[in-house]
C-alpha atoms as a PDB file:
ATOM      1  CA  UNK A   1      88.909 191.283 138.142  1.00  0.00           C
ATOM      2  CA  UNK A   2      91.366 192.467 140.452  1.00  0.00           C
ATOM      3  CA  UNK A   3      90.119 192.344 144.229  1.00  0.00           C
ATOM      4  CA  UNK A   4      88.197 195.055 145.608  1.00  0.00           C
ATOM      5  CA  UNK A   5      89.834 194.398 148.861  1.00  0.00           C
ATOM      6  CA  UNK A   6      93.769 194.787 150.661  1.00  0.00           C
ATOM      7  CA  UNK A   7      94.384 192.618 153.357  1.00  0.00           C
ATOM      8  CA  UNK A   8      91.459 190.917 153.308  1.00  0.00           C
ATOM      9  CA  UNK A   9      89.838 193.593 155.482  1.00  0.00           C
ATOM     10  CA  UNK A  10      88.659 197.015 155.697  1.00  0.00           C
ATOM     11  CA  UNK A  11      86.702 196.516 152.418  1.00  0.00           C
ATOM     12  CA  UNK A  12      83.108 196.808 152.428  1.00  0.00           C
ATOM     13  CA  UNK A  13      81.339 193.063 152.455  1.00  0.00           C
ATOM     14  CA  UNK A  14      78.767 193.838 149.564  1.00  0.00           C
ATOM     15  CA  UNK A  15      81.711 194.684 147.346  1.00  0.00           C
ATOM     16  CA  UNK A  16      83.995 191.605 148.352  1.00  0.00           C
ATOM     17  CA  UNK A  17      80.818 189.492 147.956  1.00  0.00           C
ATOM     18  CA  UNK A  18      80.772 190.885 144.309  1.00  0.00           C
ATOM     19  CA  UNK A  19      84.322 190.219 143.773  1.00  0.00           C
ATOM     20  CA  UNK A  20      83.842 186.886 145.196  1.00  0.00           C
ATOM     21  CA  UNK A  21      80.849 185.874 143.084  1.00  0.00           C
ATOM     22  CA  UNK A  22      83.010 186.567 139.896  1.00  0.00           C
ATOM     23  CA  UNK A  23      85.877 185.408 140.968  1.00  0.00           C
ATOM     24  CA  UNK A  24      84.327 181.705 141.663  1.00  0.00           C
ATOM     25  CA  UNK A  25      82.391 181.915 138.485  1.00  0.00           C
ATOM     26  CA  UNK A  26      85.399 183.019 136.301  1.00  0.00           C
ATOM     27  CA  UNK A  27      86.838 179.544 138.023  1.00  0.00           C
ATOM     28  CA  UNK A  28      83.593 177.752 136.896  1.00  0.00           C
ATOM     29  CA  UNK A  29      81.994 176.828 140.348  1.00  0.00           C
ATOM     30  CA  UNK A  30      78.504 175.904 140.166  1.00  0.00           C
ATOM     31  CA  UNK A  31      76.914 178.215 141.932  1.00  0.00           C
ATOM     32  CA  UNK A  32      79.319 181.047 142.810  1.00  0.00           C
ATOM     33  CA  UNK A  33      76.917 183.490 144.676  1.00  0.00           C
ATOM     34  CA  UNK A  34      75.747 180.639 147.160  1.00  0.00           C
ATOM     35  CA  UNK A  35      79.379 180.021 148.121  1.00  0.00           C
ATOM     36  CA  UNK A  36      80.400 183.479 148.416  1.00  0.00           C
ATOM     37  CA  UNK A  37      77.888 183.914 150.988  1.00  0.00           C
ATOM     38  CA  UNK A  38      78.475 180.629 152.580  1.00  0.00           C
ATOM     39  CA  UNK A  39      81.934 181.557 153.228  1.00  0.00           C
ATOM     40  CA  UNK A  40      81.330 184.676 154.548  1.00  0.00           C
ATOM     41  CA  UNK A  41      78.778 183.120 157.025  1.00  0.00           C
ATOM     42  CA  UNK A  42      81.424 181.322 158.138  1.00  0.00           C
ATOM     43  CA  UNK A  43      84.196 183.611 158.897  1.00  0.00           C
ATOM     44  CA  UNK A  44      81.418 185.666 160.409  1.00  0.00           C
ATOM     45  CA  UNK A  45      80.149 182.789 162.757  1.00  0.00           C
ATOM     46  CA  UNK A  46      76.426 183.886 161.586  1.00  0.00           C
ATOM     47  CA  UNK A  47      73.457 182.279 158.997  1.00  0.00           C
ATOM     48  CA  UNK A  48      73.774 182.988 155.402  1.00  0.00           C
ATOM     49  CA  UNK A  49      70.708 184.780 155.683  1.00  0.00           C
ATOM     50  CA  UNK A  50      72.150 187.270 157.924  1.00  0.00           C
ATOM     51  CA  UNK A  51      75.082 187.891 155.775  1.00  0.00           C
ATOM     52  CA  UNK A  52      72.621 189.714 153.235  1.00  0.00           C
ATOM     53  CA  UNK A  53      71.985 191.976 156.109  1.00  0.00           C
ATOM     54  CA  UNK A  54      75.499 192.669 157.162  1.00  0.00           C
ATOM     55  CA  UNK A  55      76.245 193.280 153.168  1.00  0.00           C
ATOM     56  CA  UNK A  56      73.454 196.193 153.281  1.00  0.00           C
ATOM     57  CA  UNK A  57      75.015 197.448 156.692  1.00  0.00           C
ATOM     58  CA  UNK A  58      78.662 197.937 155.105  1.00  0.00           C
ATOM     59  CA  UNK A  59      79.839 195.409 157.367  1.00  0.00           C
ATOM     60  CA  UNK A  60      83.523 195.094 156.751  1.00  0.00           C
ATOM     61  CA  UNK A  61      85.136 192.160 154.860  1.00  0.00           C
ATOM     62  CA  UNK A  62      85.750 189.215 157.490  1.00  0.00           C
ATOM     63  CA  UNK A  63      89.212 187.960 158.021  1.00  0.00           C
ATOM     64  CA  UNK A  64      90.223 184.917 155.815  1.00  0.00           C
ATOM     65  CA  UNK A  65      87.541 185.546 152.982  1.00  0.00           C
ATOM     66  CA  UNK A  66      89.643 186.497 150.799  1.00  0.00           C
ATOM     67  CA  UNK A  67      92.079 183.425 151.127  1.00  0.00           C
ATOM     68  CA  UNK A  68      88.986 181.211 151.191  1.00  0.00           C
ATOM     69  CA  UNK A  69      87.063 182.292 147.809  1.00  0.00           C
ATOM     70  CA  UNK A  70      90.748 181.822 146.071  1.00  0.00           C
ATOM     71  CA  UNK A  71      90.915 177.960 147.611  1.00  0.00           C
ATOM     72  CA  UNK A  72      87.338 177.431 146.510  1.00  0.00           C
ATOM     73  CA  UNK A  73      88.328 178.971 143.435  1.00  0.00           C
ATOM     74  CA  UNK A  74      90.882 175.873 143.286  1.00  0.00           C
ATOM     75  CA  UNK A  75      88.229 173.661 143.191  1.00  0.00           C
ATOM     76  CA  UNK A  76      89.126 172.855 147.152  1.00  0.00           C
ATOM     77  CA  UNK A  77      84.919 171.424 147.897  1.00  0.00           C
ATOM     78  CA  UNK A  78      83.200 174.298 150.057  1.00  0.00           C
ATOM     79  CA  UNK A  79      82.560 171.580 152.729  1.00  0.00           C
ATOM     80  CA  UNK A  80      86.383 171.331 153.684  1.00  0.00           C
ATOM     81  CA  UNK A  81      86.448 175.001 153.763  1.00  0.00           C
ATOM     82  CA  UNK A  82      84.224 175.166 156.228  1.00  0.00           C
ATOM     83  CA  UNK A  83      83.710 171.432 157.577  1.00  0.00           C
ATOM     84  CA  UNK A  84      80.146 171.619 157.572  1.00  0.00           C
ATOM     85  CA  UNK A  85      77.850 169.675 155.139  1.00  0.00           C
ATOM     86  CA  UNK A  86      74.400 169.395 155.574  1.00  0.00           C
ATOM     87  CA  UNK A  87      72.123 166.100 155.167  1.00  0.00           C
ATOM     88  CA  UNK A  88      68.634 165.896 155.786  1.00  0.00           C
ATOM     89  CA  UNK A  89      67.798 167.814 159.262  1.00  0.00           C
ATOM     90  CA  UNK A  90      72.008 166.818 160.027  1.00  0.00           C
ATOM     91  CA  UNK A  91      74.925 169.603 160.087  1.00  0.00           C
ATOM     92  CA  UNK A  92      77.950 167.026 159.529  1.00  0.00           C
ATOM     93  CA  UNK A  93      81.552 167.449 160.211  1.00  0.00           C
ATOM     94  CA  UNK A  94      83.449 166.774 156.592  1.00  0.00           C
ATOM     95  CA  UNK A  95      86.859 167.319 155.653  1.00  0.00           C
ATOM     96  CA  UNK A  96      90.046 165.676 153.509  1.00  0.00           C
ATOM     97  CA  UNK A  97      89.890 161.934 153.641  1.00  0.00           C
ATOM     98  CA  UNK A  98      85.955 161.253 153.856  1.00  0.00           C
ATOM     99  CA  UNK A  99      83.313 161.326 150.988  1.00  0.00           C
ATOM    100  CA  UNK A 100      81.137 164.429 150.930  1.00  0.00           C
ATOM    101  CA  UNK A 101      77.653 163.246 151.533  1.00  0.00           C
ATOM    102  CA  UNK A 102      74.918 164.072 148.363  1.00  0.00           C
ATOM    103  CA  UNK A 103      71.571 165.114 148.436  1.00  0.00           C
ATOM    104  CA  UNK A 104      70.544 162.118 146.357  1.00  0.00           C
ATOM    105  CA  UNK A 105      71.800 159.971 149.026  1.00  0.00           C
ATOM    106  CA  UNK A 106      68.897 161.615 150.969  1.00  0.00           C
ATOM    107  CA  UNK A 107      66.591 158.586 149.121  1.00  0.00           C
ATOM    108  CA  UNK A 108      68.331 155.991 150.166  1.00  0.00           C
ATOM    109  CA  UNK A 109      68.555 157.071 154.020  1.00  0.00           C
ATOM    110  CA  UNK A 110      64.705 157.758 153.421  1.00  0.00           C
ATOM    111  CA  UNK A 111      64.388 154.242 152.225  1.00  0.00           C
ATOM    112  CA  UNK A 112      66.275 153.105 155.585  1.00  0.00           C
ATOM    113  CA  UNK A 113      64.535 155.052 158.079  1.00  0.00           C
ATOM    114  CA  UNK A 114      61.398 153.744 156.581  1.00  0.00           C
ATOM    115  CA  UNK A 115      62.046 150.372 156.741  1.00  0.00           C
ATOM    116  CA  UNK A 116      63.117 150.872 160.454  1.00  0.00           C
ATOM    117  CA  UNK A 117      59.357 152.444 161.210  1.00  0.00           C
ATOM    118  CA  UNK A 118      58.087 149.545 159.780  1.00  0.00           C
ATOM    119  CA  UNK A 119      60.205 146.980 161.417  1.00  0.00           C
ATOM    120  CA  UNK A 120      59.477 148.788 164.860  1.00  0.00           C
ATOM    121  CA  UNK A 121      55.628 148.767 163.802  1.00  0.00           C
ATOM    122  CA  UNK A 122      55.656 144.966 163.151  1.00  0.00           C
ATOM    123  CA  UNK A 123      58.352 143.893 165.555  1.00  0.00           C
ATOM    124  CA  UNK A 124      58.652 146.206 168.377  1.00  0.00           C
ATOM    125  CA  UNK A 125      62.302 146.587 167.471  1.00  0.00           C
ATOM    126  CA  UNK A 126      64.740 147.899 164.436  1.00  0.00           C
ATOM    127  CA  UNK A 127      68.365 146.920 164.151  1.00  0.00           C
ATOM    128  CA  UNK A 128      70.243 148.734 161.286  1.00  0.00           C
ATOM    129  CA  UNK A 129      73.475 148.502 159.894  1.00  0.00           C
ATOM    130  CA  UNK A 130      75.076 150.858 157.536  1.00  0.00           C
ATOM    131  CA  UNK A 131      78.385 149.164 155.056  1.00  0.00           C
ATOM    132  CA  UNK A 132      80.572 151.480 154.383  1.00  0.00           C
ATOM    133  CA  UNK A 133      79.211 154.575 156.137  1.00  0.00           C
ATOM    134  CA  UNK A 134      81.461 157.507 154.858  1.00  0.00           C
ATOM    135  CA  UNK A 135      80.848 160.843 156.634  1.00  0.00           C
ATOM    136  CA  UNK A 136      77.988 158.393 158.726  1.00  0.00           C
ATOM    137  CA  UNK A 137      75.161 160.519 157.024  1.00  0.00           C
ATOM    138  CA  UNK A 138      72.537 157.921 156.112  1.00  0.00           C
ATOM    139  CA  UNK A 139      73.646 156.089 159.914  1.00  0.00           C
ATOM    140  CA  UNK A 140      72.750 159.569 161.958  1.00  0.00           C
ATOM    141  CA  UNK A 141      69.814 160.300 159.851  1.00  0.00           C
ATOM    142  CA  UNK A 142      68.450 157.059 160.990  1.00  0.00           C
ATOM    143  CA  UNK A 143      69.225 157.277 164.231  1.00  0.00           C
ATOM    144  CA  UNK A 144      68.311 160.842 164.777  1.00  0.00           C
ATOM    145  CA  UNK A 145      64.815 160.547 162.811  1.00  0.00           C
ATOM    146  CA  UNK A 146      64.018 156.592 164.277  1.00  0.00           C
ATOM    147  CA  UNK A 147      64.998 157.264 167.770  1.00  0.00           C
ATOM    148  CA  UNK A 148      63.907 153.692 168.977  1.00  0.00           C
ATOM    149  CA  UNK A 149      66.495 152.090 166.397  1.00  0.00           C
ATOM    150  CA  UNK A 150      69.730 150.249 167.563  1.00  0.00           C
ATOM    151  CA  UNK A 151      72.044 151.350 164.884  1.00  0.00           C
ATOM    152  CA  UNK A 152      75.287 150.093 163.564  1.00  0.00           C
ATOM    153  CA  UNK A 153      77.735 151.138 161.091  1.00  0.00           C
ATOM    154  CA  UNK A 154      81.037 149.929 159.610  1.00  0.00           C
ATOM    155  CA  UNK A 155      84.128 151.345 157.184  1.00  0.00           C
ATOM    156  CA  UNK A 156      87.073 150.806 156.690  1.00  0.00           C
ATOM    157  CA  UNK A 157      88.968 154.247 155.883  1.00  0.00           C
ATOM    158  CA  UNK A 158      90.331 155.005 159.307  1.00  0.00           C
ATOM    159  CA  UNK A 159      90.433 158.369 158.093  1.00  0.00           C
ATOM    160  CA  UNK A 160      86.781 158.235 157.096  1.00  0.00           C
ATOM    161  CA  UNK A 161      86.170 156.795 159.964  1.00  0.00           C
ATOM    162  CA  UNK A 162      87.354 159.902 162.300  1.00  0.00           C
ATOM    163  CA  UNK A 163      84.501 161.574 160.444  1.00  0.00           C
ATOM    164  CA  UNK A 164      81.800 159.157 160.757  1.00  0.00           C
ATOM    165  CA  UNK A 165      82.930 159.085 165.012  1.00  0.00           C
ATOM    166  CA  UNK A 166      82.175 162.617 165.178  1.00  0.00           C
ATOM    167  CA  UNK A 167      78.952 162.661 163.616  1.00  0.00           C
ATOM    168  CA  UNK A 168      78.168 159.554 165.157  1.00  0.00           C
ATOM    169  CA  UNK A 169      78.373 159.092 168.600  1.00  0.00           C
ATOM    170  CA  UNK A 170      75.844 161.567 169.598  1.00  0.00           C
ATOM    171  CA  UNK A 171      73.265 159.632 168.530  1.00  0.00           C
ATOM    172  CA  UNK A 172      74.991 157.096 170.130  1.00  0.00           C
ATOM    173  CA  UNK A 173      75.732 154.810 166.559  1.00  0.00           C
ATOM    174  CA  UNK A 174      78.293 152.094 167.409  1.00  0.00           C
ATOM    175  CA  UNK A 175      81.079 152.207 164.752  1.00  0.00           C
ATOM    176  CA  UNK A 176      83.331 149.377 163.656  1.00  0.00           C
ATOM    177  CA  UNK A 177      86.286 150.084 161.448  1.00  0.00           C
ATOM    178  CA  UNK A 178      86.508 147.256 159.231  1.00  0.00           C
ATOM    179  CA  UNK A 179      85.225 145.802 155.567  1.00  0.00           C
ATOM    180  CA  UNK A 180      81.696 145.928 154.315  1.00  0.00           C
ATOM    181  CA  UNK A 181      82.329 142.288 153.154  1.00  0.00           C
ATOM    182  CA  UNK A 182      82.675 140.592 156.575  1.00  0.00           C
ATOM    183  CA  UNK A 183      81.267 143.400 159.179  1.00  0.00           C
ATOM    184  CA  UNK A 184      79.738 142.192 162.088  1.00  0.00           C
ATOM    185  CA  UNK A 185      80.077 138.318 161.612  1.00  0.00           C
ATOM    186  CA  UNK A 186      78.989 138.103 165.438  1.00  0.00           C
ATOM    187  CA  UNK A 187      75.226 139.097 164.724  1.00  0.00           C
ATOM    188  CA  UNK A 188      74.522 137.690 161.537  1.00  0.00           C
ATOM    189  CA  UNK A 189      70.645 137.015 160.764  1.00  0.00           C
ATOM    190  CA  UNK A 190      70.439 140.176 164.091  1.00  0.00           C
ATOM    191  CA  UNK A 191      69.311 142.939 161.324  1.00  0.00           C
ATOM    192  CA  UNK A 192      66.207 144.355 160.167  1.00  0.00           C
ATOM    193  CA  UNK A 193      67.851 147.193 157.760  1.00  0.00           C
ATOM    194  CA  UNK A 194      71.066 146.757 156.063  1.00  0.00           C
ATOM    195  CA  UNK A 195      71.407 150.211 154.232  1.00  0.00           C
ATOM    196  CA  UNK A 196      74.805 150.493 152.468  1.00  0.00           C
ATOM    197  CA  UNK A 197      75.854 153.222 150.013  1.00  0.00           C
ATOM    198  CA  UNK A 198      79.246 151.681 148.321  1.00  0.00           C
ATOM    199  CA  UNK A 199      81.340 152.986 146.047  1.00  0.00           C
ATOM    200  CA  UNK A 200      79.738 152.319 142.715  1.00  0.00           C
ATOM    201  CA  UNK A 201      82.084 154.042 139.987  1.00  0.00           C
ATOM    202  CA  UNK A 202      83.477 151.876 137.392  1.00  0.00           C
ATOM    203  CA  UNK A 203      87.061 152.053 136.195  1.00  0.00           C
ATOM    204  CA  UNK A 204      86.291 154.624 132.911  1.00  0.00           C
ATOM    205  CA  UNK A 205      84.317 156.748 134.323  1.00  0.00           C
ATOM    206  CA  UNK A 206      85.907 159.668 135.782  1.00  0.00           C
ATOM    207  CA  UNK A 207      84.403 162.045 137.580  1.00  0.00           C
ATOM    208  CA  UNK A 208      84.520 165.652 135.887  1.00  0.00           C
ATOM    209  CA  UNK A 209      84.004 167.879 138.733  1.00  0.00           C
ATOM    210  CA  UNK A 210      87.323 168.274 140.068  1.00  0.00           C
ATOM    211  CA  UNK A 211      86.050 168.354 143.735  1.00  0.00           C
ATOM    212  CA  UNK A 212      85.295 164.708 143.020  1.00  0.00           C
ATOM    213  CA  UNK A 213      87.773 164.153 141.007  1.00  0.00           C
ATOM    214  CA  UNK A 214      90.283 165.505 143.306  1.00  0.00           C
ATOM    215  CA  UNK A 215      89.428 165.321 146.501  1.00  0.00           C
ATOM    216  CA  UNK A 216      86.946 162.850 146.959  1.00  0.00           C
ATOM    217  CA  UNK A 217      88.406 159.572 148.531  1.00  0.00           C
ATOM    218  CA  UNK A 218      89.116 157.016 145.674  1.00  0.00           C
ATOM    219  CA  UNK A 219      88.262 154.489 147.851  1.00  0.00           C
ATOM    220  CA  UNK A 220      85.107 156.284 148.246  1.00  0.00           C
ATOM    221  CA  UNK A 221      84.438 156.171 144.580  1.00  0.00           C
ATOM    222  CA  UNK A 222      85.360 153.288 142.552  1.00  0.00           C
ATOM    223  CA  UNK A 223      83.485 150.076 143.178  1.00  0.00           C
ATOM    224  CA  UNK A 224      85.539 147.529 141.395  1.00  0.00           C
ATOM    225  CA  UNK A 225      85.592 145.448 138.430  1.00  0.00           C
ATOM    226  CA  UNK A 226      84.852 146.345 134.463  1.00  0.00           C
ATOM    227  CA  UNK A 227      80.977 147.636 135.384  1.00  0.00           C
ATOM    228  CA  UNK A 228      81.862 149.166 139.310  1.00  0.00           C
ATOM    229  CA  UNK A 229      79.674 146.594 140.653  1.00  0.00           C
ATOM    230  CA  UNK A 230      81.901 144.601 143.071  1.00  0.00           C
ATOM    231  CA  UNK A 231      81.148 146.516 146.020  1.00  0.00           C
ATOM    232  CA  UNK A 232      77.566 146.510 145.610  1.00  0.00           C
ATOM    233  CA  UNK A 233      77.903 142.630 145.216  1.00  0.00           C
ATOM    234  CA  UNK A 234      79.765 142.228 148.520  1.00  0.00           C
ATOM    235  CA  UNK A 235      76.786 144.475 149.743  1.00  0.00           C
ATOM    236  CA  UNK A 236      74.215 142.123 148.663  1.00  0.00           C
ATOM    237  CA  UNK A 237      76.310 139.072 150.803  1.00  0.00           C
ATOM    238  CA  UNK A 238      76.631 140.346 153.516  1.00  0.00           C
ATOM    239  CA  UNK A 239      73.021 141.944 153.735  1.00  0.00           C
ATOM    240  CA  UNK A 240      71.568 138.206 152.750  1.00  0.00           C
ATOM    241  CA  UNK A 241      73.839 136.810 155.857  1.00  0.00           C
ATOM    242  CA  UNK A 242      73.096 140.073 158.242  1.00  0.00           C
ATOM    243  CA  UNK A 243      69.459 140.195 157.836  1.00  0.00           C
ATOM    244  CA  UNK A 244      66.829 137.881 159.258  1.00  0.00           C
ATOM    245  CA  UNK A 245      63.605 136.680 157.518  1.00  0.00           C
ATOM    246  CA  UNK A 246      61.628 139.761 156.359  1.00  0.00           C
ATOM    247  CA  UNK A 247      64.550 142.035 156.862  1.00  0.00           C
ATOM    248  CA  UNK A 248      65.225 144.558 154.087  1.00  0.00           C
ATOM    249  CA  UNK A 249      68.357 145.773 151.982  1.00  0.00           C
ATOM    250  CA  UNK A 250      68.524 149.053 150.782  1.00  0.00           C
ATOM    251  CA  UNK A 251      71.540 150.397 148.544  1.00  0.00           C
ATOM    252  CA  UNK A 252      72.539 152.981 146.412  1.00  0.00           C
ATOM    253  CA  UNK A 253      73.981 152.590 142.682  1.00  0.00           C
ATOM    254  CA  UNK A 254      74.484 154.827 139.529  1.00  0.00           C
ATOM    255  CA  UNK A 255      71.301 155.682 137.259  1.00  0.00           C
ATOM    256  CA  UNK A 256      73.070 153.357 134.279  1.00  0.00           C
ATOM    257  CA  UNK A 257      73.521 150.827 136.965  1.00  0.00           C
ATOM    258  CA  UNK A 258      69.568 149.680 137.534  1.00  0.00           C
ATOM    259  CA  UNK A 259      69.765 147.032 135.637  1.00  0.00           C
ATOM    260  CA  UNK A 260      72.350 145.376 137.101  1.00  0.00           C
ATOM    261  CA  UNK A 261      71.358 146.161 140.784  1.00  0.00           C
ATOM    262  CA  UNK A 262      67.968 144.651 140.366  1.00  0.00           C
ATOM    263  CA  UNK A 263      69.532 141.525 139.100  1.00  0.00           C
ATOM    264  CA  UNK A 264      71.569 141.056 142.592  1.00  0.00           C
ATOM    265  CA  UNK A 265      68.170 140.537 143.986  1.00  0.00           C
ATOM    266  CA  UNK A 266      66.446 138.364 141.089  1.00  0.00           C
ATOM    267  CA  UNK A 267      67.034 135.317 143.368  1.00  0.00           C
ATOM    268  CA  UNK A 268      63.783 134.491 144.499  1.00  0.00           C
ATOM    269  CA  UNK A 269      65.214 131.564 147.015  1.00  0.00           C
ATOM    270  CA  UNK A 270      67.302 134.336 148.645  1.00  0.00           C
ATOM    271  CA  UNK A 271      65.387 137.717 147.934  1.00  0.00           C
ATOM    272  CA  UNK A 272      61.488 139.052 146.820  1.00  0.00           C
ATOM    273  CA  UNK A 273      60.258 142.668 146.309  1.00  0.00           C
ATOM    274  CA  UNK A 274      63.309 143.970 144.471  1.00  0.00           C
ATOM    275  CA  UNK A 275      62.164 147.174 143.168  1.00  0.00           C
ATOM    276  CA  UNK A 276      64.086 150.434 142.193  1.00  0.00           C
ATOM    277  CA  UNK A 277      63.643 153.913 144.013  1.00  0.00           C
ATOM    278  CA  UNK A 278      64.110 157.356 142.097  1.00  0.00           C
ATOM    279  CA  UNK A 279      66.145 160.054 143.886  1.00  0.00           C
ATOM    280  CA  UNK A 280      65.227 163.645 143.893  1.00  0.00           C
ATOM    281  CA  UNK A 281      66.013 164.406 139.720  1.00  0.00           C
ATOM    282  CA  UNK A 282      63.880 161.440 139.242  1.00  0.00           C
ATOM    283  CA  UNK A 283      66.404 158.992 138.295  1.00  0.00           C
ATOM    284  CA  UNK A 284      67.083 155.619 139.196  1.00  0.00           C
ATOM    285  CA  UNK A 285      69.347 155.894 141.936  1.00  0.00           C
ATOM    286  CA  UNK A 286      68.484 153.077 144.956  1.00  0.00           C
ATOM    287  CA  UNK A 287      68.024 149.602 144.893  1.00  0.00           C
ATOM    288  CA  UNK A 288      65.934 147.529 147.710  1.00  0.00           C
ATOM    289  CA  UNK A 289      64.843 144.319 148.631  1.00  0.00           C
ATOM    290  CA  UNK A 290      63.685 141.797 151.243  1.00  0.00           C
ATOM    291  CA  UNK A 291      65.218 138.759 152.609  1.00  0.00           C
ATOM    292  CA  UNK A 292      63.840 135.818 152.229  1.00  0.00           C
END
């Protein structure tokens, strides 16, 4: 479909929003209409709802839209487009270099900021710690939603890390840049949560969206070994030397993967309660348990 539109402005916005819509399905985007209009809200500095309004008002095509639909076209992930993703209540800053957050992850940092209440209920007091924190999502979602929390957070992309600062420190989250495996060696046995969501993927198993594939961090993705568990088994080390008695684990894993999480925590010297947690499809997607 040739564009409805010279210059990228002067056109009128319901059209481009037309051409837009085609052109990202033509390219096989998921949902083409939502990220027309998300685009457009954000050359136009306004909601998405409103841009259905300025589209009905012949509001003239922002500057940049064009340019934008053609790199989301590309596959480029609509969250470096506009460097906004959204988690839970949270508007995050994304971009190259850190893992887009997932709204299956939402699970797992509901699993966290419920063990926090309850460790606050019980105790008085809730020390968290997220391994290998990304973008920081599940971190700031704790810390904005359990207000009374101390919360920590470690990983070790420095460029991820840039990220997980920005989203971070307003809720006052100290950040460490450094490995999931030995993070925070000075307050071992100090946590009540350790909430980690590690890179899981095995080896064979690549991702076929090409915004994951792509442009998602690989160290982001692949967890290690033949079945992608290493990670997750560093995970469950450190969270049996960060926790104290009572304290509980929380982690993320692939649907295929339950199994094999569960079994981390079959040690009943070391760990009781393992159970799994369904995300919002229903599948198996979190793992948790408490420390002995």
């Amino acid at each position: 479909m040739n564009t409805p539109f010279s210059g990228g402005t002067g056109a009128d916005l319901d059209e481009a929003l037309r051409w837009a819509t085609a052109r990202l399905a033509a390219a096989g985007v998921p949902s083409p209409r939502a990220d027309a209009e998300l685009l457009a809200a954000h050359v136009l500095e306004v909601s998405r709802g409103r841009v259905g309004a300025l589209a009905l008002l012949g509001t003239e095509v922002p500057d940049h839209f064009e340019e934008l639909v053609l790199q989301r076209a590309d596959r480029i992930p609509l969250q470096h487009l506009t460097g906004r993703a959204y988690f839970r209540n949270l508007e995050l800053h994304v971009g190259p270099g850190v893992f887009v957050p997932r709204p299956e992850t939402e699970t797992l940092a509901q699993l966290a900021i419920d063990a926090a209440r309850q460790a606050l209920e019980h105790s008085g007091r809730a020390i968290v710690v997220d391994l290998g924190t990304g973008s920081g999502a599940v971190a700031a979602s704790v810390a904005a939603e359990v207000p009374e929390a101390r919360v920590y957070a470690v990983e070790v992309s420095e460029l991820a890390a840039a990220w997980a600062e920005r989203n971070l420190s307003p809720w006052g989250v100290e950040l460490r840049v450094g490995d999931l495996r030995t993070a925070y060696a000075d307050l071992e046995a100090e946590f009540d949560v350790v909430v980690s969501n590690p890179p899981y993927i095995p080896p064979d198993a690549v991702p076929q969206e090409p915004e994951v594939r792509t442009h998602d961090p690989q160290l982001a993705l692949y967890g290690g070994g033949a079945d992608g568990m290493d990670l997750p088994r560093a995970v469950e080390q450190s969270a049996g030397r960060l926790l104290r008695p009572g304290g509980v684990v929380a982690m993320e894993h692939a649907e295929v993967q339950e199994r094999l999480a569960l079994g981390l925590f079959a040690d009943r010297r070391r760990w009781v309660r393992a159970q799994s947690h369904l995300d919002l499809t229903g599948r198996p997607r979190c793992t948790s348990a408490v420390k002995v």
